[in-house]
Protein backbone atom coordinates (compact mmCIF):
# COMPACT_ATOMS: atom_id res chain seq x y z
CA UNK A 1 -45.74 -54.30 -62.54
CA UNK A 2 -49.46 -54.93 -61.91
CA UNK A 3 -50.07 -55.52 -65.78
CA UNK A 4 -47.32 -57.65 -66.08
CA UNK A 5 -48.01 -60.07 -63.15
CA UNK A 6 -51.76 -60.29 -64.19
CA UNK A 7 -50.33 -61.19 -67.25
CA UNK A 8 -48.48 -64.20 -66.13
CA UNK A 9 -51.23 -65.26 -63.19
CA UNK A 10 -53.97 -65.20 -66.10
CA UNK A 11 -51.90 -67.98 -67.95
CA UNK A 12 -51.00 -69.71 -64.77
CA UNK A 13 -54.52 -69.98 -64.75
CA UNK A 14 -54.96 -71.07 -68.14
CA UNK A 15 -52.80 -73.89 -67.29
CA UNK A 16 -54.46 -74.85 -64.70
CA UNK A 17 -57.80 -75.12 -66.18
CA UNK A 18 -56.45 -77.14 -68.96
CA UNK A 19 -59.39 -79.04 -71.17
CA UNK A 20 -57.77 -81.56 -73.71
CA UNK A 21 -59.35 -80.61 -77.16
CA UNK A 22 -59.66 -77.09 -76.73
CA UNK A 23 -57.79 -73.98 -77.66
CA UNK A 24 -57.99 -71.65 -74.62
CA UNK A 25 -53.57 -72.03 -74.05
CA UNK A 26 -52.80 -71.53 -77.63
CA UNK A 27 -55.63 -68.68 -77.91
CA UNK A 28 -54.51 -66.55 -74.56
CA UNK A 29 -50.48 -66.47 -75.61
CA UNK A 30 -51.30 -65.55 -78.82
CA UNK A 31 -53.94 -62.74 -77.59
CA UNK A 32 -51.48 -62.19 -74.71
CA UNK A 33 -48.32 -62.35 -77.11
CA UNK A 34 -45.98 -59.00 -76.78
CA UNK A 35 -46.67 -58.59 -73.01
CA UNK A 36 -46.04 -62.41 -72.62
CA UNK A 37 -42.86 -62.41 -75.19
CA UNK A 38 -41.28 -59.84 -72.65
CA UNK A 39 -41.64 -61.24 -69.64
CA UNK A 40 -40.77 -65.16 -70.90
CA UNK A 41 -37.90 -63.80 -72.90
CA UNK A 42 -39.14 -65.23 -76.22
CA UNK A 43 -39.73 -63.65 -79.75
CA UNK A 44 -43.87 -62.90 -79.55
CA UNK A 45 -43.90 -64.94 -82.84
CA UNK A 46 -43.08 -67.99 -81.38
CA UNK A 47 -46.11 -67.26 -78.82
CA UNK A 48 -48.54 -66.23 -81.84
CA UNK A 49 -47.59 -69.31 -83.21
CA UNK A 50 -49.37 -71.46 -80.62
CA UNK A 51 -52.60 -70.13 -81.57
CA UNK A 52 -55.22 -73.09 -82.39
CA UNK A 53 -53.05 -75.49 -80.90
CA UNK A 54 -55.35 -78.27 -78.66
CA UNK A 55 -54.08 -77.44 -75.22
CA UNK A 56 -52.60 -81.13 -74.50
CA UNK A 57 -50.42 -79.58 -77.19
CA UNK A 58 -49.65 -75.96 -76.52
CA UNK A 59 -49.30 -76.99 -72.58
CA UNK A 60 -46.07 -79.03 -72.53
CA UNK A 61 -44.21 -75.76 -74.24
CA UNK A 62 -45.79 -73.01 -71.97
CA UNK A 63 -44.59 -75.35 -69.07
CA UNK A 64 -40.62 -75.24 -70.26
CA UNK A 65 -40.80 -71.10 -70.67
CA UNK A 66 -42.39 -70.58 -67.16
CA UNK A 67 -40.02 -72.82 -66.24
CA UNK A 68 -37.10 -71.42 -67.89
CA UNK A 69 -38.26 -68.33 -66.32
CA UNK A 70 -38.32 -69.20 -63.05
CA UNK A 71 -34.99 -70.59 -63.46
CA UNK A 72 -33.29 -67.69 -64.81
CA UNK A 73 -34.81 -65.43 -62.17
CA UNK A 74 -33.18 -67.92 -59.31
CA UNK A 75 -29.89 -67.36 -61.05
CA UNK A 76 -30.04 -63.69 -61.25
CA UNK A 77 -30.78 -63.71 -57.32
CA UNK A 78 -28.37 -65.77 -56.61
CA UNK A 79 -25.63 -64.06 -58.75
CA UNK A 80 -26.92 -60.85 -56.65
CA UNK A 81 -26.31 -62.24 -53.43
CA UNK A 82 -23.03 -64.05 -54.53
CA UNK A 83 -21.87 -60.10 -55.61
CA UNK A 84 -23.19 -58.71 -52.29
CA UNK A 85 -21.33 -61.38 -50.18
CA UNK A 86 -18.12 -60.61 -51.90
CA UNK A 87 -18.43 -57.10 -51.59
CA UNK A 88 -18.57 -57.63 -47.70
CA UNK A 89 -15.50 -60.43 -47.77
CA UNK A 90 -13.68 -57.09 -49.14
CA UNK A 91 -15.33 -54.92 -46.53
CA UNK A 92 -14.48 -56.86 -43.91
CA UNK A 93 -11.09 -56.86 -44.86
CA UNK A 94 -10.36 -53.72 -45.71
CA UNK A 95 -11.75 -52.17 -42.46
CA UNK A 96 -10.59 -54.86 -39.91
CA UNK A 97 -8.28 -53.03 -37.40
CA UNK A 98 -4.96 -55.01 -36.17
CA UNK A 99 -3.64 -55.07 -32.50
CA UNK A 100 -0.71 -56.94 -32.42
CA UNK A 101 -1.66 -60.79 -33.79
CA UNK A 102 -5.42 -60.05 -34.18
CA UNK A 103 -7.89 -58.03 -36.02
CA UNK A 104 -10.91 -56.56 -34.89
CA UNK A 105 -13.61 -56.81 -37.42
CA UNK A 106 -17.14 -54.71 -38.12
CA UNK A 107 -19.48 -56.57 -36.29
CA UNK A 108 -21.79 -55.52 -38.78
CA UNK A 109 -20.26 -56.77 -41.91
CA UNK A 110 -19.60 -59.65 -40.20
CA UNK A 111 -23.10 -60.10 -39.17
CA UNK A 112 -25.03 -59.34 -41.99
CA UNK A 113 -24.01 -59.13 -45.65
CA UNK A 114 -21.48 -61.50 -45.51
CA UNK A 115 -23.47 -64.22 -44.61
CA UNK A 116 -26.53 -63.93 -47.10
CA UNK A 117 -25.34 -66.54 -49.69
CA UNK A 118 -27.15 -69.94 -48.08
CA UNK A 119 -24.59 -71.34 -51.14
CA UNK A 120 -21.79 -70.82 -48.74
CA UNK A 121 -21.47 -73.39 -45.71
CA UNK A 122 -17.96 -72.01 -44.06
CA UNK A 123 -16.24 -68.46 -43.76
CA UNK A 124 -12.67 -68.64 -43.78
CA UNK A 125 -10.91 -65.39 -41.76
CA UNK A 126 -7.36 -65.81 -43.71
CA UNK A 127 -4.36 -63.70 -43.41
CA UNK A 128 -0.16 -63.87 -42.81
CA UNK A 129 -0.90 -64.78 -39.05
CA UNK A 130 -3.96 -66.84 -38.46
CA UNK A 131 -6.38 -69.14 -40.74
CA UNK A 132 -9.66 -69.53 -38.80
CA UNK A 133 -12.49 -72.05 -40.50
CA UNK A 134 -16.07 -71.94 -39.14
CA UNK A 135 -19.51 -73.44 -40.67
CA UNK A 136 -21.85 -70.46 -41.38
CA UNK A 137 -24.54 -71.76 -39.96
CA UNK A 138 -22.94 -70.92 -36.34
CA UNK A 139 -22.22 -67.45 -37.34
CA UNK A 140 -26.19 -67.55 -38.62
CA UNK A 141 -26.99 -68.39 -34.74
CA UNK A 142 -24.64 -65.73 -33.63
CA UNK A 143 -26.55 -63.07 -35.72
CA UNK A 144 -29.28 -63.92 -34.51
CA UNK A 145 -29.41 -63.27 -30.64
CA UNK A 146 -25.98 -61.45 -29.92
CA UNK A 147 -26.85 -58.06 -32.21
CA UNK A 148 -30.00 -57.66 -30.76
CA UNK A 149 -29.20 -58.45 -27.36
CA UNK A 150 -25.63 -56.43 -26.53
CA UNK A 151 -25.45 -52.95 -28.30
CA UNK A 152 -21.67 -52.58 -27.48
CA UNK A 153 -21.02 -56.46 -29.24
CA UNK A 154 -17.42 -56.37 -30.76
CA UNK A 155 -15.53 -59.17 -32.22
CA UNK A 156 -11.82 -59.70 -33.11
CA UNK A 157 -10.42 -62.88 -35.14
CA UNK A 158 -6.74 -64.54 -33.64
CA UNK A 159 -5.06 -67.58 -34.46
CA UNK A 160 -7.18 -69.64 -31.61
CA UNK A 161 -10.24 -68.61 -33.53
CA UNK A 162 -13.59 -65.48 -33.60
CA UNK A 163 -13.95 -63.98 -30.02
CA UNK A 164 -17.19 -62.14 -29.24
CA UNK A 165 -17.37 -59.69 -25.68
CA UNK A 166 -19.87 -57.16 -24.83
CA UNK A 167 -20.61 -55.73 -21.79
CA UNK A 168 -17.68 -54.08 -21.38
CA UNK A 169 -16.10 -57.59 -21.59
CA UNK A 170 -17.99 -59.12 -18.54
CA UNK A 171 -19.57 -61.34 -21.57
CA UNK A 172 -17.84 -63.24 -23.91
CA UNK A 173 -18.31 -66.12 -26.81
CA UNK A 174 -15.32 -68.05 -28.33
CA UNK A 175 -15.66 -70.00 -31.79
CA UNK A 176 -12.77 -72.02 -31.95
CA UNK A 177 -11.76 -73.15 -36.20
CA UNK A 178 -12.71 -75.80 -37.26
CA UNK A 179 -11.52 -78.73 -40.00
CA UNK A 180 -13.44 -78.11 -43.06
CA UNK A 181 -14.73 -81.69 -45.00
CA UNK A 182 -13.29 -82.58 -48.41
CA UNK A 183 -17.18 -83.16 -49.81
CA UNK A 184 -17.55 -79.07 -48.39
CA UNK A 185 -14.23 -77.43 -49.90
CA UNK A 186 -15.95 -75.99 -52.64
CA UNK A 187 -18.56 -74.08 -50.66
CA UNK A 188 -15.80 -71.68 -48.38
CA UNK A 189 -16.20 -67.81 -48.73
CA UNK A 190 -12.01 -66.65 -48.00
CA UNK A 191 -11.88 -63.54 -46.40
CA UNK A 192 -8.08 -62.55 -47.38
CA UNK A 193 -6.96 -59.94 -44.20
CA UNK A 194 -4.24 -57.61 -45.46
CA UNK A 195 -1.60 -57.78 -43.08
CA UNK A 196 -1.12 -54.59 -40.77
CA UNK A 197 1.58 -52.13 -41.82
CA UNK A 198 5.16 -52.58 -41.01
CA UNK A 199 6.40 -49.90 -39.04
CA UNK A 200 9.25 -47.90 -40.01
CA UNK A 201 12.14 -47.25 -38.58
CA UNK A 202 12.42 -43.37 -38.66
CA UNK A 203 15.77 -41.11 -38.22
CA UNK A 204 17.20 -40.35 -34.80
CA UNK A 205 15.72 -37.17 -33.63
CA UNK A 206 17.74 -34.29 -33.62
CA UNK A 207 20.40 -34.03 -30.58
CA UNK A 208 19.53 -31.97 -27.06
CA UNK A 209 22.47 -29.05 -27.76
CA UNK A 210 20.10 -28.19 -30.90
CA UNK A 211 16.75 -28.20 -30.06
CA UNK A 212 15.27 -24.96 -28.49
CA UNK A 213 15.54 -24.54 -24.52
CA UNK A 214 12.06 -22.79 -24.87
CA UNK A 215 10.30 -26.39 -26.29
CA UNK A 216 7.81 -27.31 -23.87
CA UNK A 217 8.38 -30.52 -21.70
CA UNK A 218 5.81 -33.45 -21.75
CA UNK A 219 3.89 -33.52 -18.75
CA UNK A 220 3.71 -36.91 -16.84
CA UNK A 221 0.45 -36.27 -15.89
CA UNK A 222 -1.21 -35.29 -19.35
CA UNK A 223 0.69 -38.31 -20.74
CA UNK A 224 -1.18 -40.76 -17.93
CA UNK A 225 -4.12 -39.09 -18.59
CA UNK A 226 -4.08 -39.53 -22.03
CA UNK A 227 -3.37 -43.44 -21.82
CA UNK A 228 -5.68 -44.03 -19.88
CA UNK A 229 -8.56 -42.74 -22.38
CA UNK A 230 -7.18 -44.72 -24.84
CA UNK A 231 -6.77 -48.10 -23.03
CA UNK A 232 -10.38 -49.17 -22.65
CA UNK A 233 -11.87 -52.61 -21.67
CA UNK A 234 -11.32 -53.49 -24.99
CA UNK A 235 -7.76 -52.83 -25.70
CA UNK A 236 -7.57 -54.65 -22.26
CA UNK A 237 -9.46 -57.80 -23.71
CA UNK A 238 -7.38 -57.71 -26.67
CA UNK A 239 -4.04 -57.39 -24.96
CA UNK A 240 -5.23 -60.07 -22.01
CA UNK A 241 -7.29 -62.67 -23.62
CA UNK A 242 -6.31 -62.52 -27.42
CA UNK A 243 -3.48 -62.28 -27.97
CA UNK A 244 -1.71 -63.94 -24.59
CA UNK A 245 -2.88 -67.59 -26.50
């Protein structure tokens, strides 16, 4: 990696030193010419051919491969990020968790991959029973203090909009959807929910004369016990504030 970067910075520097009526540009490529071919993505003929060539002359067609170069490397990135962004739309919907009319989402996804393509200036949180718009450069501020500051930060999505709590729910941040501009359509990321499961309706359990006298009888108290564990702040927060808009 050294080689080839010295490489390029030694006719960056050629470039730069240009002297109209010599033949230093012409002379380095061509000294410089399979290293050079590989990293411009040229044929090292072309860049042997520039040998003798008066700088003023050589210049103008170093300029458009460097160029071309940097240009291509912008589009690689960009493709990169535009993969890992859709790779957390799917994340995010495949591992957001429904309660009732709302989904709770991984704070993380939503937080951090899915917002790393500046290309993209609103997230749309789409499914059967909401359609929630916001600009990503809100969700950008979000990342950027609630993570760090509230280790138990969760986040669900409803049709009213993205809900934030932490603290056990003694904190809380609402971001209500917005319209998103004609001139902007072009530039939404759609994260496409799948809708939860429909439940089944499953056969009538067998009648009292033929199930065993020995089966052992729930227990009130294990069965208040139990619901209790399960029904934390959260599920309170859910069932409260979520979904009673």
């Amino acid at each position: 990696m050294a080689g080839r970067r010295s490489g390029l910075a030694g006719l960056e520097r050629v470039l730069r030193a240009l002297q109209p009526g010599s033949h230093n540009i012409g002379d380095y490529v061509a000294e410089h010419d399979e290293e050079l071919a590989v990293l411009l993505g040229v044929d090292a003929s072309e860049l042997r051919a520039l040998a003798g060539q008066l700088d003023e002359e050589a210049a103008p067609r170093v300029r458009a491969l460097l160029q071309h170069r940097a240009e291509a490397r912008t589009i690689r990135h960009q493709a990169s990020r535009r993969d890992a962004v859709l790779a957390a739309a799917r994340r995010l919907a495949m591992t957001a968790v429904w309660r009732d009319s709302a989904a709770l989402l991984d704070i993380s996804v939503l937080l951090g991959d899915l917002l790393a393509d500046v290309t993209v200036q609103h997230i749309g949180l789409m499914s059967r029973v909401f359609a929630v718009h916001l600009p990503r450069k809100k969700l950008v501020e979000v990342a950027d203090v609630l993570p760090r500051q509230f280790a138990d930060l969760v986040s669900w999505v409803d049709r009213t909009g993205l809900h934030f709590r932490w603290r056990q729910g003694r904190g809380g941040l609402s971001l209500y959807s917005q319209a998103v501009p004609a001139s902007e359509s072009a530039h939404v990321l759609h994260v496409s929910i799948p809708a939860p499961a429909i439940r089944k309706h499953w056969p009538a359990p067998a009648s009292a004369d033929r199930r065993s006298r020995d089966a052992p009888r729930p227990n009130p108290t294990n069965a208040a016990l139990s619901a209790a564990r399960t029904t934390g702040w959260l599920a309170e927060a859910l069932t409260e504030a979520a979904f009673s808009a």
